[in-house]
Protein backbone atom coordinates (compact mmCIF):
# COMPACT_ATOMS: atom_id res chain seq x y z
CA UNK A 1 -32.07 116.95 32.77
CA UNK A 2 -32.82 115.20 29.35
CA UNK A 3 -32.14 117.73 26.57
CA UNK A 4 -34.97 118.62 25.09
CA UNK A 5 -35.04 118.90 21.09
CA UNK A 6 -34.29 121.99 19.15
CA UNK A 7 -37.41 121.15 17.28
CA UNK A 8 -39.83 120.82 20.33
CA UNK A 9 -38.52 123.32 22.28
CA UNK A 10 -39.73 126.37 23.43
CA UNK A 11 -40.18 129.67 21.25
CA UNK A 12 -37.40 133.02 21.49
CA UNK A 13 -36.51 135.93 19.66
CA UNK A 14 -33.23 137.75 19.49
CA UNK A 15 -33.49 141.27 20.72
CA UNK A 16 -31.95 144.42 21.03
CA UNK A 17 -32.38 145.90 24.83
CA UNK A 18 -30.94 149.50 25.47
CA UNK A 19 -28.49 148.60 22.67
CA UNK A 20 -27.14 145.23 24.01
CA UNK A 21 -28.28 141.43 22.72
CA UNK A 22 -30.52 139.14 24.63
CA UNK A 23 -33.46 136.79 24.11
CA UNK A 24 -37.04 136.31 24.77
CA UNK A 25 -39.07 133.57 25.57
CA UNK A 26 -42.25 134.06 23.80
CA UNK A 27 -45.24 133.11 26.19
CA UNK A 28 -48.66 132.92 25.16
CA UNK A 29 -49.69 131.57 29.13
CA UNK A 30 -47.87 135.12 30.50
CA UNK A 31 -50.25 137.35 31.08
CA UNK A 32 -47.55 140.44 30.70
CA UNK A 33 -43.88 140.88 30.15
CA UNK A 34 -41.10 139.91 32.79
CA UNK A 35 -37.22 140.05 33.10
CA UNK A 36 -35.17 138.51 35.93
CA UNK A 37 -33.59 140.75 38.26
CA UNK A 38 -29.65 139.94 36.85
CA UNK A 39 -30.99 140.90 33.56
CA UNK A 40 -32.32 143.94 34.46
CA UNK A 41 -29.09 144.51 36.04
CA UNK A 42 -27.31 143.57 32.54
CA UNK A 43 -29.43 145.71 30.59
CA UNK A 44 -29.47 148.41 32.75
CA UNK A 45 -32.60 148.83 33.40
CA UNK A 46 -34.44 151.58 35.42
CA UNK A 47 -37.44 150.08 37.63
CA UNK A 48 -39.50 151.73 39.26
CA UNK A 49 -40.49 150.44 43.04
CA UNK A 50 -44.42 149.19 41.85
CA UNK A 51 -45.11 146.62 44.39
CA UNK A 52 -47.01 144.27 43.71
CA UNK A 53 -47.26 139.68 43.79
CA UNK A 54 -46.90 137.12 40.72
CA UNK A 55 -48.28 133.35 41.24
CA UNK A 56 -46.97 130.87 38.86
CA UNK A 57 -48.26 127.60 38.56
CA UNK A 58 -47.74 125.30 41.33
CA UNK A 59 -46.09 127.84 43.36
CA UNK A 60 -46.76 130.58 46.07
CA UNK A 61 -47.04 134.09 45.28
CA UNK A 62 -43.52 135.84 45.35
CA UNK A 63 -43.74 139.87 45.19
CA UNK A 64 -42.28 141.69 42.29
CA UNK A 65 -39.52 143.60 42.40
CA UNK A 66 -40.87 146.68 40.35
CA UNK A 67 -41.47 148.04 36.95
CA UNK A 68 -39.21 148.90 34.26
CA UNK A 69 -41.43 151.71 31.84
CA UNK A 70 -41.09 152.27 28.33
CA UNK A 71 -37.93 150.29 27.64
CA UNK A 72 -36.47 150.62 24.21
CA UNK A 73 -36.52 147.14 22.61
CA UNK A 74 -35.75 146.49 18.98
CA UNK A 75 -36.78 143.15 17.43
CA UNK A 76 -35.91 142.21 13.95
CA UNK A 77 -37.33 145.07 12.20
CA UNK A 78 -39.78 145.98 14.86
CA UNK A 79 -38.62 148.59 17.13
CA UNK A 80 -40.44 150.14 20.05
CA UNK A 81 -40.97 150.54 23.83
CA UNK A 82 -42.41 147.66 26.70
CA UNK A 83 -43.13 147.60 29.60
CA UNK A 84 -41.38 145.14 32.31
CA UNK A 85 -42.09 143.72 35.10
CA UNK A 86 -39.09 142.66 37.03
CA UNK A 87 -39.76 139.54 38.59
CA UNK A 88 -37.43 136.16 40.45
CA UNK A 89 -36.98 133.82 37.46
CA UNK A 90 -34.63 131.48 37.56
CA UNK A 91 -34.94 129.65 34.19
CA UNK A 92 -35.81 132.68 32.08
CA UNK A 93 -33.99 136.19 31.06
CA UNK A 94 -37.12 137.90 29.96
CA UNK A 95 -40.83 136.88 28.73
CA UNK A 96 -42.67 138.32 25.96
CA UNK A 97 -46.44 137.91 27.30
CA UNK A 98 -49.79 138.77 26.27
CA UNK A 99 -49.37 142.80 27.16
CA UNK A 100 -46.93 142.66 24.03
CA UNK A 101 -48.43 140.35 22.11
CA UNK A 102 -51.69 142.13 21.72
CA UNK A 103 -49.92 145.47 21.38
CA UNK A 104 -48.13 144.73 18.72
CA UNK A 105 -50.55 142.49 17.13
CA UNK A 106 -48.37 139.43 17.08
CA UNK A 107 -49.15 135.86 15.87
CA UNK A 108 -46.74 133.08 16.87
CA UNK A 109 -46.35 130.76 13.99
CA UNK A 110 -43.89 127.53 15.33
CA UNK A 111 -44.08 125.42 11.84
CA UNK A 112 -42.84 128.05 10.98
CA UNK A 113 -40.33 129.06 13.08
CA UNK A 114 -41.48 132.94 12.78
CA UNK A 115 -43.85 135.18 14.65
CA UNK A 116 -45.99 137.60 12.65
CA UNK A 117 -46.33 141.15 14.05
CA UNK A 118 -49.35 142.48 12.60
CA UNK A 119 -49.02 146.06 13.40
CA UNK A 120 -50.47 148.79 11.30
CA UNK A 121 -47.36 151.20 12.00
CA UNK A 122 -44.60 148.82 11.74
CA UNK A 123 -46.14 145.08 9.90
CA UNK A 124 -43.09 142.54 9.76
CA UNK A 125 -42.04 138.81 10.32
CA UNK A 126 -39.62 137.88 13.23
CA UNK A 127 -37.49 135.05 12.84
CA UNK A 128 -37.83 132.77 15.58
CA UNK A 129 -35.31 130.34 17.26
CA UNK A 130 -36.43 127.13 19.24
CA UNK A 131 -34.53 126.08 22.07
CA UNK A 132 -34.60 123.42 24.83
CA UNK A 133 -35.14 124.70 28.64
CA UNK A 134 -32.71 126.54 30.03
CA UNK A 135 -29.70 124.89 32.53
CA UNK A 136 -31.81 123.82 35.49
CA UNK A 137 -30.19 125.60 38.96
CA UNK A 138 -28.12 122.98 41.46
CA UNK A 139 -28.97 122.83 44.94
CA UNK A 140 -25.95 121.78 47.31
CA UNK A 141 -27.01 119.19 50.16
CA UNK A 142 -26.59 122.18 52.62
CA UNK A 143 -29.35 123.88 50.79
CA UNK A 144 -31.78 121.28 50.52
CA UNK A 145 -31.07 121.05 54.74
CA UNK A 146 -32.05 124.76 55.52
CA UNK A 147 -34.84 124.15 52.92
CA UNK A 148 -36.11 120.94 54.81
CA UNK A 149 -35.62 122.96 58.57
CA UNK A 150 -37.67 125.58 57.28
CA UNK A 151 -39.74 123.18 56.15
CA UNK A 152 -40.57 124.07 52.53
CA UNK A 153 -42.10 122.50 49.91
CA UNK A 154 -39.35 119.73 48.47
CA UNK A 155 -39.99 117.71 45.67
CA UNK A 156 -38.17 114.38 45.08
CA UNK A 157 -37.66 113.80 41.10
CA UNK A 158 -35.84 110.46 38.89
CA UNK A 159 -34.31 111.85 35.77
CA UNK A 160 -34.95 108.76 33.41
CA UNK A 161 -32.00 108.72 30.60
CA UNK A 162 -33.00 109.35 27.24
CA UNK A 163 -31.34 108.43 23.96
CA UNK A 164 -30.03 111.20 21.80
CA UNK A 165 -31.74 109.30 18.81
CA UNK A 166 -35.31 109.41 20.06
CA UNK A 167 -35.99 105.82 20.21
CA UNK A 168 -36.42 106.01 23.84
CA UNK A 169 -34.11 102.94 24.84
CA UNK A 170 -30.76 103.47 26.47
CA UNK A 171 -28.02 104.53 24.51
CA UNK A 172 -25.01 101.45 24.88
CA UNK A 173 -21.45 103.20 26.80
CA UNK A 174 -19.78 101.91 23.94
CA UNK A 175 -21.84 104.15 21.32
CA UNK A 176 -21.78 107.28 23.31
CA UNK A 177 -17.79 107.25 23.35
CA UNK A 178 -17.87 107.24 19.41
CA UNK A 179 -20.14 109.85 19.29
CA UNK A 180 -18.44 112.01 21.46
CA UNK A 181 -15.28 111.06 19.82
CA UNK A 182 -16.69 112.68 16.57
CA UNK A 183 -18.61 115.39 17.07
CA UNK A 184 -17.40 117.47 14.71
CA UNK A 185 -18.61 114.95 12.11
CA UNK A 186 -22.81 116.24 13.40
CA UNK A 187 -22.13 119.74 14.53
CA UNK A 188 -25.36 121.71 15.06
CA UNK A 189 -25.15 123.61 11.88
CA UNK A 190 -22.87 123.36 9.20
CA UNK A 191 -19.45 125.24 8.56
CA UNK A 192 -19.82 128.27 6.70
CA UNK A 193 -17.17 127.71 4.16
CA UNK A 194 -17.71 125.62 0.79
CA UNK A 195 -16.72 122.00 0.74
CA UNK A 196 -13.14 120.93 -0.47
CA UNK A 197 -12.70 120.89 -4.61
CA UNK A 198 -13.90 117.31 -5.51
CA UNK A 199 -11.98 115.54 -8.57
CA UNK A 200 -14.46 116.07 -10.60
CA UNK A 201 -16.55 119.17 -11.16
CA UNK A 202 -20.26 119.17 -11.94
CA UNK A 203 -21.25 120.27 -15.62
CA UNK A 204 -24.51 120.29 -17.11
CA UNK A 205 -24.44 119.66 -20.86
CA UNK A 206 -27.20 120.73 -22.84
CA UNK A 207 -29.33 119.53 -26.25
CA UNK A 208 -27.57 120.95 -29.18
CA UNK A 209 -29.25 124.37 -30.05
CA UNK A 210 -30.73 124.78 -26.70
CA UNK A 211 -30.57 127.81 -24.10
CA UNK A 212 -30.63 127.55 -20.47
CA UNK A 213 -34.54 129.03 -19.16
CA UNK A 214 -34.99 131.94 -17.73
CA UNK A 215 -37.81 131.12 -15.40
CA UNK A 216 -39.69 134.00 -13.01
CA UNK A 217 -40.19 133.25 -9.49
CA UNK A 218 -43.54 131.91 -8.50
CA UNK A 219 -45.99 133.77 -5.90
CA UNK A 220 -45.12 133.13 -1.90
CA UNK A 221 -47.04 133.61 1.31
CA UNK A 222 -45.44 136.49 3.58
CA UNK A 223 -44.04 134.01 5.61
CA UNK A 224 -42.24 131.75 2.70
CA UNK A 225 -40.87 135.34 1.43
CA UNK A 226 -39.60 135.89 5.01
CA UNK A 227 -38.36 132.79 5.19
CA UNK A 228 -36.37 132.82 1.54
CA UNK A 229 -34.96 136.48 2.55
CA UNK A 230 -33.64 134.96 5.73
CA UNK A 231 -32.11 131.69 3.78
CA UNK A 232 -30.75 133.45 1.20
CA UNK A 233 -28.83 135.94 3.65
CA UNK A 234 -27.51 132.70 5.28
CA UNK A 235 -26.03 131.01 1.98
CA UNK A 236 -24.50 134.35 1.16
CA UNK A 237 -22.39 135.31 4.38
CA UNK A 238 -21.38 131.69 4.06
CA UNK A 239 -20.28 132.38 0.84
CA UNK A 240 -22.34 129.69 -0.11
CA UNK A 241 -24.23 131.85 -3.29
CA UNK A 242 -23.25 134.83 -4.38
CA UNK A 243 -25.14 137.65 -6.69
CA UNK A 244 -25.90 137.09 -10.32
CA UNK A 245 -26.67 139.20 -13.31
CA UNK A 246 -27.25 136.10 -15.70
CA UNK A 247 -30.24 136.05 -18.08
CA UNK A 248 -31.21 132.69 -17.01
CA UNK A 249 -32.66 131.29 -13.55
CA UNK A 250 -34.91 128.80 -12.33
CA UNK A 251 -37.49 129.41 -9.45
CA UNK A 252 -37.55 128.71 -5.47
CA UNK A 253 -40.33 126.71 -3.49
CA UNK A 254 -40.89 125.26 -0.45
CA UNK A 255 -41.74 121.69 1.47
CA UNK A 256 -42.30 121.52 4.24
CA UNK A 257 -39.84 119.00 6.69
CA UNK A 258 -40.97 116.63 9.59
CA UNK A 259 -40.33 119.28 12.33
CA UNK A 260 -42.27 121.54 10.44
CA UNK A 261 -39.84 123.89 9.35
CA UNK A 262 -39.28 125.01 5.51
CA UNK A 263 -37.15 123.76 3.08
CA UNK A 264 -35.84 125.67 0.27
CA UNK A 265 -35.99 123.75 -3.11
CA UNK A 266 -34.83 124.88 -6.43
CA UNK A 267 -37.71 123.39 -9.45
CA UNK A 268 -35.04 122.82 -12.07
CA UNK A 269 -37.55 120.87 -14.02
CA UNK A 270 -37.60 123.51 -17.12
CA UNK A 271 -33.59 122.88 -17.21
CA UNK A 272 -34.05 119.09 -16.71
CA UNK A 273 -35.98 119.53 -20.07
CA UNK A 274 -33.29 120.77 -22.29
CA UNK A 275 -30.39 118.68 -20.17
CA UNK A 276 -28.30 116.51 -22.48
CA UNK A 277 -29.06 112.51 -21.48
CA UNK A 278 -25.71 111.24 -20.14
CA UNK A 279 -25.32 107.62 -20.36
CA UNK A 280 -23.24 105.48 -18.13
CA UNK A 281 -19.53 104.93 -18.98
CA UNK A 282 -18.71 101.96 -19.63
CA UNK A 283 -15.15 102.16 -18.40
CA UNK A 284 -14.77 102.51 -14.73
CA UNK A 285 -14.07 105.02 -13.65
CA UNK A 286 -11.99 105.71 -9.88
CA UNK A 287 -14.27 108.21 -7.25
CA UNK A 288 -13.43 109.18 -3.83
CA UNK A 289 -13.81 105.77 -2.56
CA UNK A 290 -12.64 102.72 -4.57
CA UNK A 291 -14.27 99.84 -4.28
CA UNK A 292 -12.88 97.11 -2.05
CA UNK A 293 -9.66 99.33 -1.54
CA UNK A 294 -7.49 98.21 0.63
CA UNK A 295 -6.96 102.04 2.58
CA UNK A 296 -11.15 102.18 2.46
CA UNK A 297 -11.50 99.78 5.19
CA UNK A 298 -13.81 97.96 3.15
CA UNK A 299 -16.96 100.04 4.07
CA UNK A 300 -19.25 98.62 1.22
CA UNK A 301 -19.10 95.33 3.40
CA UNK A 302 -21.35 96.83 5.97
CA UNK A 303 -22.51 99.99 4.49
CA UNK A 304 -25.46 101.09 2.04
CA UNK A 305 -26.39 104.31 1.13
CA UNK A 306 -29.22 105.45 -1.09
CA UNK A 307 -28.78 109.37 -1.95
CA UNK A 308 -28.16 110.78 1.53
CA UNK A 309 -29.68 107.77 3.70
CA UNK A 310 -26.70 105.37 5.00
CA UNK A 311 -27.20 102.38 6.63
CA UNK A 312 -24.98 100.62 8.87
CA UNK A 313 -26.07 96.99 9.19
CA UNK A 314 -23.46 94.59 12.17
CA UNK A 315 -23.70 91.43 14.01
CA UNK A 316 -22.78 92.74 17.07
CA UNK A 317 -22.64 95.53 19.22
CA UNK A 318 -18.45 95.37 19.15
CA UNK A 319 -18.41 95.40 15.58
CA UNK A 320 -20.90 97.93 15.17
CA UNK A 321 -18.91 100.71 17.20
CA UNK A 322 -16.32 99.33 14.68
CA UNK A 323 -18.19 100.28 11.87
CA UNK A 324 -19.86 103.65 13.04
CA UNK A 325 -15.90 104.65 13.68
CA UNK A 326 -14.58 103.53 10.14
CA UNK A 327 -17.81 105.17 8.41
CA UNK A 328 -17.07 108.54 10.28
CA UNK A 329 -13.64 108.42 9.54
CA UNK A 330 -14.77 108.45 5.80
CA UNK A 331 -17.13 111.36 6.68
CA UNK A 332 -14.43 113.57 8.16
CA UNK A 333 -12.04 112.75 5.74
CA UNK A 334 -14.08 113.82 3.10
CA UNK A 335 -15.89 116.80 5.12
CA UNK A 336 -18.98 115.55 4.70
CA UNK A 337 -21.52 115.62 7.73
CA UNK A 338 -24.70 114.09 9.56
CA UNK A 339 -27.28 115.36 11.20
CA UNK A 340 -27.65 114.25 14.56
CA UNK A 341 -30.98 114.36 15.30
CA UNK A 342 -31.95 112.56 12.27
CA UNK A 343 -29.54 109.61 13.09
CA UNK A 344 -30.47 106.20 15.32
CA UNK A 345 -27.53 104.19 16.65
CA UNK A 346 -27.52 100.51 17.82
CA UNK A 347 -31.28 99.92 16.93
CA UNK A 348 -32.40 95.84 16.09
CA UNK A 349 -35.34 97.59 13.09
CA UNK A 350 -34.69 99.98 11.10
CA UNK A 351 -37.31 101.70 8.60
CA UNK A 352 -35.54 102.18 5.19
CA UNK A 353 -36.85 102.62 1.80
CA UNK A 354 -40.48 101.82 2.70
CA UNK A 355 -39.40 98.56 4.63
CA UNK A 356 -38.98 97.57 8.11
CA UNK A 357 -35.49 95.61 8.73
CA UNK A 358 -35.16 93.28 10.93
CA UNK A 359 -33.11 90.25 12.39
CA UNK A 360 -32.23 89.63 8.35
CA UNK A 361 -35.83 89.75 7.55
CA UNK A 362 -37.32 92.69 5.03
CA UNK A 363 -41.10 93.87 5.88
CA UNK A 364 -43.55 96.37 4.72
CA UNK A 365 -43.41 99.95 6.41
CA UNK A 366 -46.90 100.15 8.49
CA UNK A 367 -47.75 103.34 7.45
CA UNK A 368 -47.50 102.03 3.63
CA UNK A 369 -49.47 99.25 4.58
CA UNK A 370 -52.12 101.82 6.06
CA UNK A 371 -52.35 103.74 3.06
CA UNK A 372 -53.80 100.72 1.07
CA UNK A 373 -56.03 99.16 3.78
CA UNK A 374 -58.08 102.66 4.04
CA UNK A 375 -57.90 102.65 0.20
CA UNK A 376 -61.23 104.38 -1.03
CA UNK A 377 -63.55 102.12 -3.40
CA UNK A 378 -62.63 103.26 -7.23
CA UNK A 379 -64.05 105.18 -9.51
CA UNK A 380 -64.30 104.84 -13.11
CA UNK A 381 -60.68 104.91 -14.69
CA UNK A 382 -59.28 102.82 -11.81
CA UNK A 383 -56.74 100.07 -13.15
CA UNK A 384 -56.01 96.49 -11.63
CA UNK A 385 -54.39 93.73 -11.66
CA UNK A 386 -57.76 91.61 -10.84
CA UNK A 387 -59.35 89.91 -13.98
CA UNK A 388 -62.89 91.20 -12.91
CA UNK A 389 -61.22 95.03 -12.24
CA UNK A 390 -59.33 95.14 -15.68
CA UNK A 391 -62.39 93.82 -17.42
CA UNK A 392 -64.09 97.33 -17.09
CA UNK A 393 -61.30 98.69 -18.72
CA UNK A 394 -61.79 97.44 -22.09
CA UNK A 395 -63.94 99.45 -25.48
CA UNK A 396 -67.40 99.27 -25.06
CA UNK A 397 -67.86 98.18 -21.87
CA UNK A 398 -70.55 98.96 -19.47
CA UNK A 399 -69.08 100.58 -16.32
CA UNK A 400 -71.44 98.07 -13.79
CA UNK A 401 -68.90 97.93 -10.49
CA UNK A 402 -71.38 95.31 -9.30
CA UNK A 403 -71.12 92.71 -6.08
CA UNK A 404 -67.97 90.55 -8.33
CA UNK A 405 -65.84 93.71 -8.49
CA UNK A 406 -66.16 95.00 -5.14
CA UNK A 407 -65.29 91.43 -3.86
CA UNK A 408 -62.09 90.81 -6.16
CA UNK A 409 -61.08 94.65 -4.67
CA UNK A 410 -61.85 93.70 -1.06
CA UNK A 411 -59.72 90.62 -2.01
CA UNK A 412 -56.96 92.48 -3.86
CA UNK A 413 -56.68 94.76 -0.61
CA UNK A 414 -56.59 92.16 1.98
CA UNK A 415 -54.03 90.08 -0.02
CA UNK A 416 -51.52 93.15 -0.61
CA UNK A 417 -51.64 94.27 2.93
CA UNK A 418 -51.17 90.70 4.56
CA UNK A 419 -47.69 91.39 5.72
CA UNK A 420 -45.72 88.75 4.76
CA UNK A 421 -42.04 88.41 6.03
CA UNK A 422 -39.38 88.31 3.53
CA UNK A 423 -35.65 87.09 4.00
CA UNK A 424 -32.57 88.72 2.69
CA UNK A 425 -30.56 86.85 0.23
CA UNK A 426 -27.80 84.75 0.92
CA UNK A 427 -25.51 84.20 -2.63
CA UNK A 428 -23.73 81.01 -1.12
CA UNK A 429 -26.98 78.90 -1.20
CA UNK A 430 -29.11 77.81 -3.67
CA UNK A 431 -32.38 79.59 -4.60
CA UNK A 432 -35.64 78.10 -5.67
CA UNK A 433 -38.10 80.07 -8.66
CA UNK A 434 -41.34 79.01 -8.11
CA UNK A 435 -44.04 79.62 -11.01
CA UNK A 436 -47.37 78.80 -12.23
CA UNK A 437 -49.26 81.01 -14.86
CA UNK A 438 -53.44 80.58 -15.38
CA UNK A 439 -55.33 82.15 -18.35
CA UNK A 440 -54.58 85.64 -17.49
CA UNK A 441 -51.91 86.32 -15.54
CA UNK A 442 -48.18 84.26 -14.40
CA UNK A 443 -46.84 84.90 -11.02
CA UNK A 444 -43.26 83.48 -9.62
CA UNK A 445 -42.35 82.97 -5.61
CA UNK A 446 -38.09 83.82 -5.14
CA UNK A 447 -37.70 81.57 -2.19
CA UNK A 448 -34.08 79.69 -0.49
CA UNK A 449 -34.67 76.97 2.47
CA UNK A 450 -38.46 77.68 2.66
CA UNK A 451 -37.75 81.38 3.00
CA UNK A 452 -39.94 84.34 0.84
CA UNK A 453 -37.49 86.37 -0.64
CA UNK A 454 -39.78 88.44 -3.26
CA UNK A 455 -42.55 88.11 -5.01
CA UNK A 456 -43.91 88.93 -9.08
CA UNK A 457 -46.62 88.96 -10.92
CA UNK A 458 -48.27 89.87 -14.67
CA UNK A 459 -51.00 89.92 -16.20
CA UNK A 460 -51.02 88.89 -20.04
CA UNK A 461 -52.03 90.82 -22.85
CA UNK A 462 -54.44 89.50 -25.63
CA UNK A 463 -51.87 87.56 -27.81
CA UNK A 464 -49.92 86.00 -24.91
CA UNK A 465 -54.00 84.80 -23.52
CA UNK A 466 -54.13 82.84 -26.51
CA UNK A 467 -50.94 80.57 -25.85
CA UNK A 468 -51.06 77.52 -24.56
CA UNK A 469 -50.50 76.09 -21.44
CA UNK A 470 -47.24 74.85 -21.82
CA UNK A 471 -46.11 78.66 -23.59
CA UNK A 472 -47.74 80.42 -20.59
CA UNK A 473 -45.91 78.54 -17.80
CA UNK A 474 -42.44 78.96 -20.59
CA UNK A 475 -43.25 82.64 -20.48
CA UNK A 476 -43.79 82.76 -16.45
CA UNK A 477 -39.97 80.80 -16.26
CA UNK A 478 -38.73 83.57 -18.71
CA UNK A 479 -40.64 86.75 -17.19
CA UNK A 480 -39.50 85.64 -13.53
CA UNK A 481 -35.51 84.99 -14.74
CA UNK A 482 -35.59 88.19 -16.20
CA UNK A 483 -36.87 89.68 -13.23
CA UNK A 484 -34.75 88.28 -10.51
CA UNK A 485 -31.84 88.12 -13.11
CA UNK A 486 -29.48 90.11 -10.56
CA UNK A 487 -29.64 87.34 -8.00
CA UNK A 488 -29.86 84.87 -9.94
CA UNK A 489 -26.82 85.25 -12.60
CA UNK A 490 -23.79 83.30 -11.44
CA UNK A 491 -25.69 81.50 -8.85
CA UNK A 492 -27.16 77.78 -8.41
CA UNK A 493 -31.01 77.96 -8.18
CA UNK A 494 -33.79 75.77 -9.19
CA UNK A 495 -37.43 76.77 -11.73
CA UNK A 496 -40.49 74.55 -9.58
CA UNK A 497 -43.30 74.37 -12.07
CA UNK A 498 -46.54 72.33 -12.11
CA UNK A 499 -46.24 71.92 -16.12
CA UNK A 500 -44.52 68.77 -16.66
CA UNK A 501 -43.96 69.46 -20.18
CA UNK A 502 -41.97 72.49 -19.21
CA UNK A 503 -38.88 70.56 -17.53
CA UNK A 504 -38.67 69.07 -21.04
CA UNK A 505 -38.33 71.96 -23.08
């Protein structure tokens, strides 16, 4: 069967049964609590001969093999005594139903990834841990032929392949064998050991005369306390942190990820305050990688990264397996690690950065798009671009949003979410710098061979209104060469202007 993802699995918790480890599904749709006969064997546990039939869904009733009584059970902090019913499961040790749940008082919280047991006596938060289903049992073909003799219900099921990245298209041979090849490069959680000494260590330089703040820790829900306890015990049997007396500090909050589960941010923002500015070096200066060395493989040739985001970007599929083994060479060299869940292999779009790539072609991210088209009307303070927007804006005027504004903001909408395609630069061609300026605002077009590359736009203040023509379409040519200065220095390209005065300044 398809593995099912750690994040939409299904809902355990680690116990403690008659001293010895184990784990429980935690079932809302049970109406009481059930272990399978071999783990009632494991545990050891006494059941009584209650007779007695269980119906699941979309099966016949199957009699229970007894009850198990007052069964010590320990669960994170909880600790207490259930009740079992010992039933034939085959893809489940035990089930925590609704007979515990509403003893105990327990609310199952999966953004979370905890369950809250509410109990007067003994209140706490269980950590929870989401897995997919268990191994599904194999039937031999002799099996299936008593089965069909005795003429039982048989179902006939296609397992459809699934890719590991989520995109729902087949994963390529080719891609899997890399994968598999390093899988110690995404390991399901990372090693417990701090990273290899880098060349250079991190220091934090301060303003002269300040101190380091000493901030207090800001108020949590139950849960987020649970949650930091249970972090910060992780990052210090790893070694990761370790106990400090100093008289400074800096508080802990959390955001919440995709999958809904918490992450643990340190607000450094007090210390970013009093951090000495460091300016760029203007001497190079030799990292892990160098560029274009020889022994790097050249990864910057088909590799970007932007913080922890990397892109891999081929022209085929035989050069991309190329590239995803080169890049995670790099990563294991270096000990550095992906997460595999997170990752998409062999895809024709990507979404990066707020764009969607494509086929060499850059274009807006829908969901940004969707944030502008259901764009509520503004209110007063709102600032445009639009002449008839901006003119609110100024000293003693009358804020009159009347039928003009509301058009130029319908207008300014429909033109900013029009989804034009742009091209990706090509430094061995020419490029063309279209401009044209009008009596408040200059805009520019960055095209090559009839193909958008980006766009600009400004509006003018109050002295650069009063030019004239032939200074506003000069100041468009400058504005736009400034802007696009990075593509454009060292490289052929052409200014197209409809000021023919300008090609004769």
């Amino acid at each position: 069967m398809p593995k099912t993802p750690q994040s939409k699995g299904l809902m355990y918790v680690e116990a403690l049964v008659n001293g010895k480890a184990t784990k429980a599904l935690v079932d809302t749709g049970a109406t009481h609590n059930f272990v399978s006969e071999d783990e009632a064997r494991r545990l050891e546990l006494q059941a009584s001969k209650e007779g007695g039939w269980l119906k699941a869904v979309n099966s016949t009733a199957k009699p229970s093999h007894g009850v198990a009584r007052r069964v010590a059970m320990h669960i994170s902090s909880w600790e207490g005594r259930v009740d079992f019913t010992v039933a034939p499961m085959d893809d489940f040790k035990m089930v925590l139903g609704m007979d515990f749940l509403q003893k105990v008082k327990a609310v199952p919280l999966p953004f979370l990834r905890i369950m809250a047991i509410l109990e007067e006596e003994k209140p706490c938060m269980v950590p929870t841990v989401t897995e997919g289903t268990l191994k599904t049992p194999m039937l031999s073909a002799m099996q299936v032929k008593k089965g069909l003799k005795r003429k039982e219900v048989t179902y006939l099921a296609t397992l459809k392949e699934e890719r590991d990245d989520g995109s729902g298209e087949p994963m390529p041979k080719e891609i899997k064998g890399v994968l598999d090849e390093f899988k110690d490069v995404m390991p399901p959680e990372l090693p417990k050991r701090l990273p290899p000494r880098r060349e250079e260590d991190h220091k934090i330089e301060l303003e002269p005369g300040a101190k380091p703040p000493a901030m207090g820790p800001y108020r949590m829900a139950p849960p987020e306390l649970e949650e930091l306890r249970r972090q910060l015990k992780e990052l210090l049997d790893a070694g990761f942190i370790q106990p400090s007396k100093a008289p400074y500090g800096a508080p802990v909050l959390f955001q919440k990820k995709h999958d809904g589960s918490l992450r643990m941010c340190i607000d450094y923002r007090a210390l970013n305050k009093v951090t000495g500015k460091v300016l760029h070096e203007a001497g190079p200066k030799v990292g892990l990688l160098p560029s274009k060395d020889c022994g790097g493989g050249r990864a910057e040739d088909y590799m970007c990264n932007q913080l922890d985001d990397i892109v891999i970007y081929s022209n085929t599929l035989k050069e991309h397996v190329e590239h995803l083994r080169k890049v995670f060479k790099i990563l294991r060299q270096n000990e550095l690690y992906v997460k595999k869940e997170k990752c998409s292999f062999a895809r024709e779009e990507v979404r990066f950065l707020g764009h969607r790539i494509r086929d060499g072609k850059l274009m807006m991210d829908d969901s940004k798009m969707k944030a502008i088209q259901e764009w509520d009307p503004p209110t007063k303070g709102y600032s445009a671009k639009a002449a008839p927007l901006t003119d609110l804006l100024k000293k003693n005027k009358a804020w009159e949003w009347d039928e003009r504004c509301q058009q130029a903001f319908e207008d300014l909408k429909k033109v900013v979410t029009e989804e034009p395609v742009l091209a990706l630069p090509d430094h061995t061609k020419a490029f063309e710098v279209h401009i044209d300026a009008s009596n408040f605002a200059i805009r520019g077009v960055f095209m090559q061979e009839r193909h958008l590359i980006a766009f600009e736009s400004h509006k003018l203040n109050d002295t650069e209104r009063r030019y004239t023509v032939q200074e506003k379409e000069m100041t468009a040519i400058v504005h736009c060469l400034h802007t696009w200065r990075h593509y454009l220095l060292g490289s052929h390209f052409i200014v197209k202007t409809d000021n023919v005065a300008t090609s004769y300044f």
